[in-house]
Protein backbone atom coordinates (compact mmCIF):
# COMPACT_ATOMS: atom_id res chain seq x y z
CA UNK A 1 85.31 58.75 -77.27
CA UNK A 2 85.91 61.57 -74.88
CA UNK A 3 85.02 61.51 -71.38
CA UNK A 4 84.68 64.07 -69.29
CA UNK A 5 87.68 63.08 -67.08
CA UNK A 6 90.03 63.30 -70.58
CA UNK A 7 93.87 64.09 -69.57
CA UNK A 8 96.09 64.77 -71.83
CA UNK A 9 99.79 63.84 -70.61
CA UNK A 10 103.53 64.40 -71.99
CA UNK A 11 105.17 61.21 -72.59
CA UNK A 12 108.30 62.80 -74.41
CA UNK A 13 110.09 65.53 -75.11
CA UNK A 14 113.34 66.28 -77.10
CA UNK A 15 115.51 68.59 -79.22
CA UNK A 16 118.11 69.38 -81.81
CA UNK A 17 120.43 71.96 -82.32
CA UNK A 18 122.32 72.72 -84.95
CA UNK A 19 126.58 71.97 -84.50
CA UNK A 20 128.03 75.39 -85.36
CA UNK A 21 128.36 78.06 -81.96
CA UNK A 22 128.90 81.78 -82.84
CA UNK A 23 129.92 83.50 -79.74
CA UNK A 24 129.50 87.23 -79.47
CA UNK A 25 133.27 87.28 -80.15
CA UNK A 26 132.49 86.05 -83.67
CA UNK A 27 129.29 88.63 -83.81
CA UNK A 28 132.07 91.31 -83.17
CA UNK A 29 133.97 90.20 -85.95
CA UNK A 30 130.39 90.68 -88.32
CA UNK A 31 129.17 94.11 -87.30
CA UNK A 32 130.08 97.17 -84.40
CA UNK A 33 129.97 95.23 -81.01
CA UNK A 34 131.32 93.66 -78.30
CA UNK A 35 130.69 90.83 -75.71
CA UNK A 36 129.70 93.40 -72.77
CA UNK A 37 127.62 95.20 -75.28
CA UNK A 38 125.73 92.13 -75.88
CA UNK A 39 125.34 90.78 -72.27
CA UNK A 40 124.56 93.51 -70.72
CA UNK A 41 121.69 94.12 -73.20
CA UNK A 42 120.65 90.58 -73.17
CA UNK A 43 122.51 88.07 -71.58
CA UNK A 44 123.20 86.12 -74.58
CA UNK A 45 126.73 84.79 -75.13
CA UNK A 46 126.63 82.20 -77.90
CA UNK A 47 124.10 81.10 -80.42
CA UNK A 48 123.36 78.24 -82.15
CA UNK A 49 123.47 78.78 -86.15
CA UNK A 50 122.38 76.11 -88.99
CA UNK A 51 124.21 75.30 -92.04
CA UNK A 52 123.94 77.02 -95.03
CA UNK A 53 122.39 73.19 -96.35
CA UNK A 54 119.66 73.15 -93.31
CA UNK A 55 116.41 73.83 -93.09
CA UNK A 56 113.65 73.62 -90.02
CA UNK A 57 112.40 70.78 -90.96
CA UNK A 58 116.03 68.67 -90.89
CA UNK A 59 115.95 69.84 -87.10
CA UNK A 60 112.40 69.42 -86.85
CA UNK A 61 113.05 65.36 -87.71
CA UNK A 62 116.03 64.95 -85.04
CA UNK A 63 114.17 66.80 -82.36
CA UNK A 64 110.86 64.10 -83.13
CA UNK A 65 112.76 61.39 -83.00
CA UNK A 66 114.50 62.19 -79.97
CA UNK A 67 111.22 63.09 -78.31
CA UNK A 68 109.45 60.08 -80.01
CA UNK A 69 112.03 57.68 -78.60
CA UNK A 70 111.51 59.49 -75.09
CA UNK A 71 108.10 58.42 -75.31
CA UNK A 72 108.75 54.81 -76.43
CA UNK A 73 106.89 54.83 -79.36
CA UNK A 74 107.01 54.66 -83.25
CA UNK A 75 106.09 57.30 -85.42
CA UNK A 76 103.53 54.97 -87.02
CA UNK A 77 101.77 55.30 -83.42
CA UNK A 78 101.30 59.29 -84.19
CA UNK A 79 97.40 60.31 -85.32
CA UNK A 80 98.72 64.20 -85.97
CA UNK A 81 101.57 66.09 -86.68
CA UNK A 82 101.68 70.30 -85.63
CA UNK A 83 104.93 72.24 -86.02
CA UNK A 84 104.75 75.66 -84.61
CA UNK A 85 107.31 77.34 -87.10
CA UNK A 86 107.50 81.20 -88.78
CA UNK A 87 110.57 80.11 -91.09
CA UNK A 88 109.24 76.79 -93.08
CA UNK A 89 111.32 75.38 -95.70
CA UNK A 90 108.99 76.71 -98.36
CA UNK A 91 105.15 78.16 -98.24
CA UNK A 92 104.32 74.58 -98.98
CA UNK A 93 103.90 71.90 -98.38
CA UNK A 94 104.41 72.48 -94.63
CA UNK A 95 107.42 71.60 -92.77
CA UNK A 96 104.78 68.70 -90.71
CA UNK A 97 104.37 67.07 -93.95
CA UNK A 98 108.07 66.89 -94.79
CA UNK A 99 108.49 65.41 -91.11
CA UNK A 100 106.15 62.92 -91.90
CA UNK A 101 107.52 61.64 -94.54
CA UNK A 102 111.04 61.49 -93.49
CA UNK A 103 109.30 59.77 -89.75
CA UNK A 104 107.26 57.08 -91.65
CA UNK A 105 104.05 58.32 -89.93
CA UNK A 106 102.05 57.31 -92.47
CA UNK A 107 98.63 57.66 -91.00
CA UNK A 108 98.92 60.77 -89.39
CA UNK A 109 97.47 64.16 -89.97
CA UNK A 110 99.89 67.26 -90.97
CA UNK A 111 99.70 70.63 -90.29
CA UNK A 112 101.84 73.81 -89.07
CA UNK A 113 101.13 77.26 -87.04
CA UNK A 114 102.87 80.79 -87.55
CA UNK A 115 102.42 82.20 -84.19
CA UNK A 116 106.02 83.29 -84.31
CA UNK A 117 107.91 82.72 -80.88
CA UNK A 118 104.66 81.62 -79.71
CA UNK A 119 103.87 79.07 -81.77
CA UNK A 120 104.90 76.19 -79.58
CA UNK A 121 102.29 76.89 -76.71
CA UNK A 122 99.64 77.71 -79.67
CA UNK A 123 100.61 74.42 -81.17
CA UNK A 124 100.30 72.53 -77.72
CA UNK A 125 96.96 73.92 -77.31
CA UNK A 126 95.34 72.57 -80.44
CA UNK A 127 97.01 69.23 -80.25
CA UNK A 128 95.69 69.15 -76.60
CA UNK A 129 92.33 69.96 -77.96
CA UNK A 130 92.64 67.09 -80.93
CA UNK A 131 92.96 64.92 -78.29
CA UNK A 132 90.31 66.03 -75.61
CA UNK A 133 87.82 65.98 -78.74
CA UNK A 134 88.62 62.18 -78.93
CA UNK A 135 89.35 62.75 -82.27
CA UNK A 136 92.72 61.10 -81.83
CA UNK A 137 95.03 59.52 -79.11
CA UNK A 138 98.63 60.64 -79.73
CA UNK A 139 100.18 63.88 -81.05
CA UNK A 140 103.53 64.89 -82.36
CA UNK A 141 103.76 68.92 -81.45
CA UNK A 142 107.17 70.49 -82.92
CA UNK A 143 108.43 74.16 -82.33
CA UNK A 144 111.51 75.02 -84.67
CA UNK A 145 112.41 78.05 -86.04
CA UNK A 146 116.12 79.23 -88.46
CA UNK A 147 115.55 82.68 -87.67
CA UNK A 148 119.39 83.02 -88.69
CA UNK A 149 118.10 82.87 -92.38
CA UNK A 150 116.45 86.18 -92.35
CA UNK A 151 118.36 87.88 -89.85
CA UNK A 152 120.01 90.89 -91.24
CA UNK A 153 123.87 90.30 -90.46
CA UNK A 154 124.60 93.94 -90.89
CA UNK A 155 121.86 95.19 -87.38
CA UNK A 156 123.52 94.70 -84.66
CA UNK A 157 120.45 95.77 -82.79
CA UNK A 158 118.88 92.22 -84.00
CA UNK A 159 121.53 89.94 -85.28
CA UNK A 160 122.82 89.62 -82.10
CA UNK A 161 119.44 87.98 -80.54
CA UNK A 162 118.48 85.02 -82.58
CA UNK A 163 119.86 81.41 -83.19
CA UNK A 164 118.18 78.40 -84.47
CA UNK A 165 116.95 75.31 -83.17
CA UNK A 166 114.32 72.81 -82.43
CA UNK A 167 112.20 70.85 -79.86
CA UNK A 168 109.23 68.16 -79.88
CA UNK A 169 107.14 67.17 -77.36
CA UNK A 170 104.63 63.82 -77.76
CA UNK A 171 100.80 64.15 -76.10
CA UNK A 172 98.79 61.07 -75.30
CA UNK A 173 95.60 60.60 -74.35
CA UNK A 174 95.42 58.67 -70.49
CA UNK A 175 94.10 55.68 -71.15
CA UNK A 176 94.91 54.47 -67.44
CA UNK A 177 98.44 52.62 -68.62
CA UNK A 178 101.16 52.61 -67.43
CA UNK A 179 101.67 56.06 -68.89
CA UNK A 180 99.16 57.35 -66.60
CA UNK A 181 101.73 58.66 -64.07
CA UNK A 182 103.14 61.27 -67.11
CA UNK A 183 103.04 64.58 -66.54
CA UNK A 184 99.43 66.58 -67.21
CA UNK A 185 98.67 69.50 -69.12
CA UNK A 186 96.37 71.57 -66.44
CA UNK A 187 95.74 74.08 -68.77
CA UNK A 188 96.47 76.69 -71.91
CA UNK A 189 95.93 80.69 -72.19
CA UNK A 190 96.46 81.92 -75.77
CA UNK A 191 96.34 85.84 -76.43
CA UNK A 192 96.75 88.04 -79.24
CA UNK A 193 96.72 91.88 -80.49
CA UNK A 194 97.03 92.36 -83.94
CA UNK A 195 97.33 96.53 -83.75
CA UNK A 196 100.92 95.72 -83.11
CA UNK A 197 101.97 94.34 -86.55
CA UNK A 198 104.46 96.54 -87.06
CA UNK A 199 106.62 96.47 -84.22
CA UNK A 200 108.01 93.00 -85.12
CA UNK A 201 107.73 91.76 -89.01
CA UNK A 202 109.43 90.53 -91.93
CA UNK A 203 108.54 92.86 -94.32
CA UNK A 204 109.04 90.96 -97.62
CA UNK A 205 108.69 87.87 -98.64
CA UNK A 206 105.32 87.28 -98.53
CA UNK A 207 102.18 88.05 -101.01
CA UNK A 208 102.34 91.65 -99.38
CA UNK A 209 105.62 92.22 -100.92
CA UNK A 210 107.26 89.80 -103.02
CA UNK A 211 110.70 89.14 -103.33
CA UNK A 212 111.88 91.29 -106.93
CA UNK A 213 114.78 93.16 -107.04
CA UNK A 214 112.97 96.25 -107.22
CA UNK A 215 111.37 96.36 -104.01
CA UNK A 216 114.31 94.30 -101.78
CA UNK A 217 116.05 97.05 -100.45
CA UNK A 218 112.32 98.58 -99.17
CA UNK A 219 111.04 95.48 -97.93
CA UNK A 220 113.51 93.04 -97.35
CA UNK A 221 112.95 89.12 -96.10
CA UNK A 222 114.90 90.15 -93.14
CA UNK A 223 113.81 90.77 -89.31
CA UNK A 224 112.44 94.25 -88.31
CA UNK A 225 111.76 94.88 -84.34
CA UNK A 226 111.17 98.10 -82.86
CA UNK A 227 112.88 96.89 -79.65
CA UNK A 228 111.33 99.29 -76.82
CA UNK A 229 107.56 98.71 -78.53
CA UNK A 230 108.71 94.92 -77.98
CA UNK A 231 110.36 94.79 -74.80
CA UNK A 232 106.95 96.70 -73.37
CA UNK A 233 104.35 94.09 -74.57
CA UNK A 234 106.43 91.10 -73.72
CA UNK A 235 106.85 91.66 -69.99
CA UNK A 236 102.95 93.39 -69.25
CA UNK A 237 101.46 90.11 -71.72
CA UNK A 238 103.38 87.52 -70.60
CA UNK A 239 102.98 88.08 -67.08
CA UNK A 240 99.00 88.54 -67.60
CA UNK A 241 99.03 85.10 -69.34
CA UNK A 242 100.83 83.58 -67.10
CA UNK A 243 98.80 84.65 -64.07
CA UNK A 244 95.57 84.13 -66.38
CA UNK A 245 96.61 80.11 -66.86
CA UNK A 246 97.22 79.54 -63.54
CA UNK A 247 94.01 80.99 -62.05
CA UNK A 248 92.58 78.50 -64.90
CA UNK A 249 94.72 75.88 -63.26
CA UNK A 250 93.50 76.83 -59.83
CA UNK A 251 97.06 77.79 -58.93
CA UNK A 252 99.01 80.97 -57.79
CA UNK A 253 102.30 81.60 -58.85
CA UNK A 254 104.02 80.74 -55.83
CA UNK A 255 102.70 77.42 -56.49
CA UNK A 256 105.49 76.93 -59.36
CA UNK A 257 108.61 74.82 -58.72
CA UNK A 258 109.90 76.43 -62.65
CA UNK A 259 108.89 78.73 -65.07
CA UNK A 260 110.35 78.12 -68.33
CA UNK A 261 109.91 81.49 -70.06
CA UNK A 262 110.76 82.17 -73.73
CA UNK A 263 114.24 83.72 -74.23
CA UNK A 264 114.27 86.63 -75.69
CA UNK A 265 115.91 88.82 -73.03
CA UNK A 266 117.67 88.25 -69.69
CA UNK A 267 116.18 91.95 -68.73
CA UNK A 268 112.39 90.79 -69.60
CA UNK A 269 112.77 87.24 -67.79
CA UNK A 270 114.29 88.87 -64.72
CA UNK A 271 111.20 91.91 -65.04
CA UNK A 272 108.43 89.22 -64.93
CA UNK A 273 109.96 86.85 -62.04
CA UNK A 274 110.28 90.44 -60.14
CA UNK A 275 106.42 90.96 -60.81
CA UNK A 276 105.05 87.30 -60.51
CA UNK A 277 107.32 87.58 -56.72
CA UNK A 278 109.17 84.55 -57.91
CA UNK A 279 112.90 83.71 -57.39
CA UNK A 280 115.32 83.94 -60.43
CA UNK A 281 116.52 80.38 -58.38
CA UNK A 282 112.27 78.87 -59.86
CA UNK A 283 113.07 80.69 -63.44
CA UNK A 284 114.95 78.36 -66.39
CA UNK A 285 117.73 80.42 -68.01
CA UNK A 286 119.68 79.06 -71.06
CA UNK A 287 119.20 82.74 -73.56
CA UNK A 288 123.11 82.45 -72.78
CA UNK A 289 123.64 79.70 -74.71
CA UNK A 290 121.16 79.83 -77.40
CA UNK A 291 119.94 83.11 -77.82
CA UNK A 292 115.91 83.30 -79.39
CA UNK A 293 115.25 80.49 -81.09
CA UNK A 294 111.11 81.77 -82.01
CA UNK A 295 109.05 78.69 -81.51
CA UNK A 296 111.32 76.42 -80.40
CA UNK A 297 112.56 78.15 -77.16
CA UNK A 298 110.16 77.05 -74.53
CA UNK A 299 110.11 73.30 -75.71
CA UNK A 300 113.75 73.10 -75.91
CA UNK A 301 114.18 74.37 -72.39
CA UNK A 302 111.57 72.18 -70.91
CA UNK A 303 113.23 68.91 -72.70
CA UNK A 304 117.06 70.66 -71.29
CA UNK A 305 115.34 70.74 -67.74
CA UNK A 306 114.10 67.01 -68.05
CA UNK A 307 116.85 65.88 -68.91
CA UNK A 308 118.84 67.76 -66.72
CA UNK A 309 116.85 66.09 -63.49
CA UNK A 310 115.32 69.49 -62.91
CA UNK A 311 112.01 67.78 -62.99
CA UNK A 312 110.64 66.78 -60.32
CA UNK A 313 107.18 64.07 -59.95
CA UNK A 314 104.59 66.79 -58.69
CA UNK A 315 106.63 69.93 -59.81
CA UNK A 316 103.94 72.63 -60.78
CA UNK A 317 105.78 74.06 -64.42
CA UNK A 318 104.61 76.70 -66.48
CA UNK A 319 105.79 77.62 -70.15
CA UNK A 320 105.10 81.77 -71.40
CA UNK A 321 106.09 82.77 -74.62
CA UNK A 322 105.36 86.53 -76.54
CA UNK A 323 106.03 86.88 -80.45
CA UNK A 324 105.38 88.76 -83.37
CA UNK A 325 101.43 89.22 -84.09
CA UNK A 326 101.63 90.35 -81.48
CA UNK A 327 101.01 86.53 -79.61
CA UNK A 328 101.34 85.29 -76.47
CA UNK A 329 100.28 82.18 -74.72
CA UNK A 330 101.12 80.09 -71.41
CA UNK A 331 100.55 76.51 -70.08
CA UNK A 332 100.74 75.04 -66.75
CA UNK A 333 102.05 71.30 -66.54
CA UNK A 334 102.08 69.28 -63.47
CA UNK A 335 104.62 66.87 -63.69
C-alpha cells in the first residue's frame, strides 16, 4: 500500500557499451572533415559504434545486469521492466520484453517509451510513479539507443554526433531496510512541444512512410536535424526544466554538487551551466568519449560518475535531457 511518506530510492545503476571506438580520425576517412572541425563544433572525439550483429536490446541486457548486480538483487525480484529507447530491435515486441526474457524476470511487467534522447528521465518518471502508486516495489528502468543504425554516413553535419550505448538504473520502494540510506528521487519535470516535429525526425520508416524503394530516397530511415532550430530549444528548455524540478525539489541551482546533462553538444552544456551560474567544475562531461547516445546518455553518465567516486552521500544531482518531439525532462536525486 502507499503511504504518504513513499520514497522511491536508486539501489543500482550500470551500463554497456559497445567494443568498437571510431575516432573523428576514422569519421574523416567516411565523409569531408576533420578532428578540429568536429571539436570545435561539439567536443566530441570518439564514439562508441555497435556491431553490425547488435541490437539495443543485447546492450540493454548487459547494462541490467550490471545495474541489477549493483543493486544486489535477481531479476526475478523485478515487478516492471521500462526501456526508454527510439531505435528498438523491431516495432514489436518491445525491446523490455526481449530483456525479460533473456533476464529470467518472469513475473515482471514489460513495456518501452519513445521520448527520443529523453526517454530515460520520461522512463524514470513512470517507474517512480509505479512505485509511489504501490502498485509494485522494484523497477528495472533502461535507456539505450543504436542511433548509428540510421545515421546517414554520408552528413557530416549529423554522423559525426551520435554513438550507441546503454544504461539501467534499479528503483525500490523504502521499505526502511537496509537500503533505506540509497539515494532518493526528490522529484521529475517532463515537458513537451509537438509544433517542433520537424526539426529532428526520421522521416521513413514508420506507418507515415514505409520503407519501398520508391519513396527511400524522399524519406529515408535515416536522421534529419535542422541543427540551429535544435541547438535553440535545447539550451532555453532544458534550462527551464531544470530550474522547474528543482523549485519542485525545494532547491536552487547552486544547491547542486553535479549536473549530469545529456550530451549532445559541448557548446549547449557549457550555454546552460553559464545561465543556471554554475561551474563547468559541478557539470559531468564525457560527449568526448561517447558522443549522443539518445536515451541512454544521462543514465550512463550518472552510473560513470558512481562509479567513478564522484558521488558523494548528500550530493544534490540533477539529470536534463532535450530530444526529438520536441521532449525534455529533468530529475533531482539526492544521494
Amino acid at each position: 500500500m502507499k503511504t504518504s511518506a513513499s520514497i522511491v530510492r536508486i539501489t543500482g545503476t550500470g551500463s554497456a557499451l559497445p567494443e568498437k571506438i571510431l575516432t573523428n580520425a576514422d569519421m574523416s576517412k567516411i565523409v569531408d572533415t576533420n578532428d578540429e572541425w568536429i571539436t570545435t563544433r561539439t567536443g566530441i572525439k570518439e564514439r562508441r559504434i555497435a556491431s553490425e550483429n547488435m541490437a539495443t536490446s543485447d546492450l540493454s541486457i548487459l547494462a541490467a545486469k550490471n545495474a541489477l548486480a549493483s543493486a544486489e538483487l535477481s531479476a526475478s525480484d523485478i515487478d516492471v521492466i521500462i526501456v526508454a529507447t527510439c531505435t528498438p530491435d523491431h516495432f514489436f515486441p518491445s525491446v523490455s520484453c526481449i530483456v525479460q526474457n533473456a533476464l529470467g524476470a518472469k513475473r515482471a511487467a514489460a513495456f518501452d517509451v519513445s521520448a527520443a534522447c529523453s526517454g530515460f528521465i520520461y522512463a524514470l518518471s513512470v517507474g517512480k510513479s509505479l512505485l509511489e502508486s504501490g502498485a509494485y516495489q522494484r523497477a528495472l528502468i533502461i535507456g539505450a539507443d543504436l542511433l548509428s543504425k540510421f545515421t546517414d554516413w554520408k552528413d557530416r553535419s549529423t554522423c559525426v554526433l551520435f554513438g550507441d550505448g546503454a544504461g539501467a538504473m534499479v528503483l525500490e520502494v523504502d521499505t526502511h531496510s537496509t537500503k533505506s540510506t540509497a539515494p532518493s528521487i526528490l522529484s521529475v519535470d517532463l515537458g513537451a512541444d509537438g509544433s517542433h516535429t520537424d526539426i529532428l525526425k526520421i522521416p521513413g520508416g514508420g506507418s507515415r512512410h514505409p520503407i519501398t524503394t520508391e519513396n527511400y530516397q524522399d524519406n529515408p530511415p535515416h536522421i534529419h536535424m535542422d541543427g540551429k532550430e535544435v541547438y535553440k530549444h535545447a539550451v532555453t528548455h532544458m534550462i527551464e526544466t531544470a530550474n522547474r524540478a528543482l523549485e519542485k525539489a525545494g532547491k536552487k541551482p547552486e544547491d547542486l554538487a553535479l549536473l549530469i546533462p545529456h550530451q549532445a553538444n559541448l557548446r549547449i552544456i557549457e550555454s546552460i551551466a553559464k545561465r543556471m551560474n554554475l561551474p563547468m567544475e559541478k557539470v559531468f562531461l564525457n560527449i568526448h568519449k561517447y558522443g549522443n547516445m539518445s536515451a541512454a546518455t544521462t543514465i550512463v553518465a550518472l552510473d560513470e560518475a558512481r562509479r567513478k567516486g564522484q558521488l558523494k552521500s548528500g550530493d544534490l544531482i540533477e539529470l536534463i535531457a532535450f530530444g526529438a518531439g520536441l521532449t525534455w525532462g529533468a530529475t533531482v536525486i539526492q544521494w
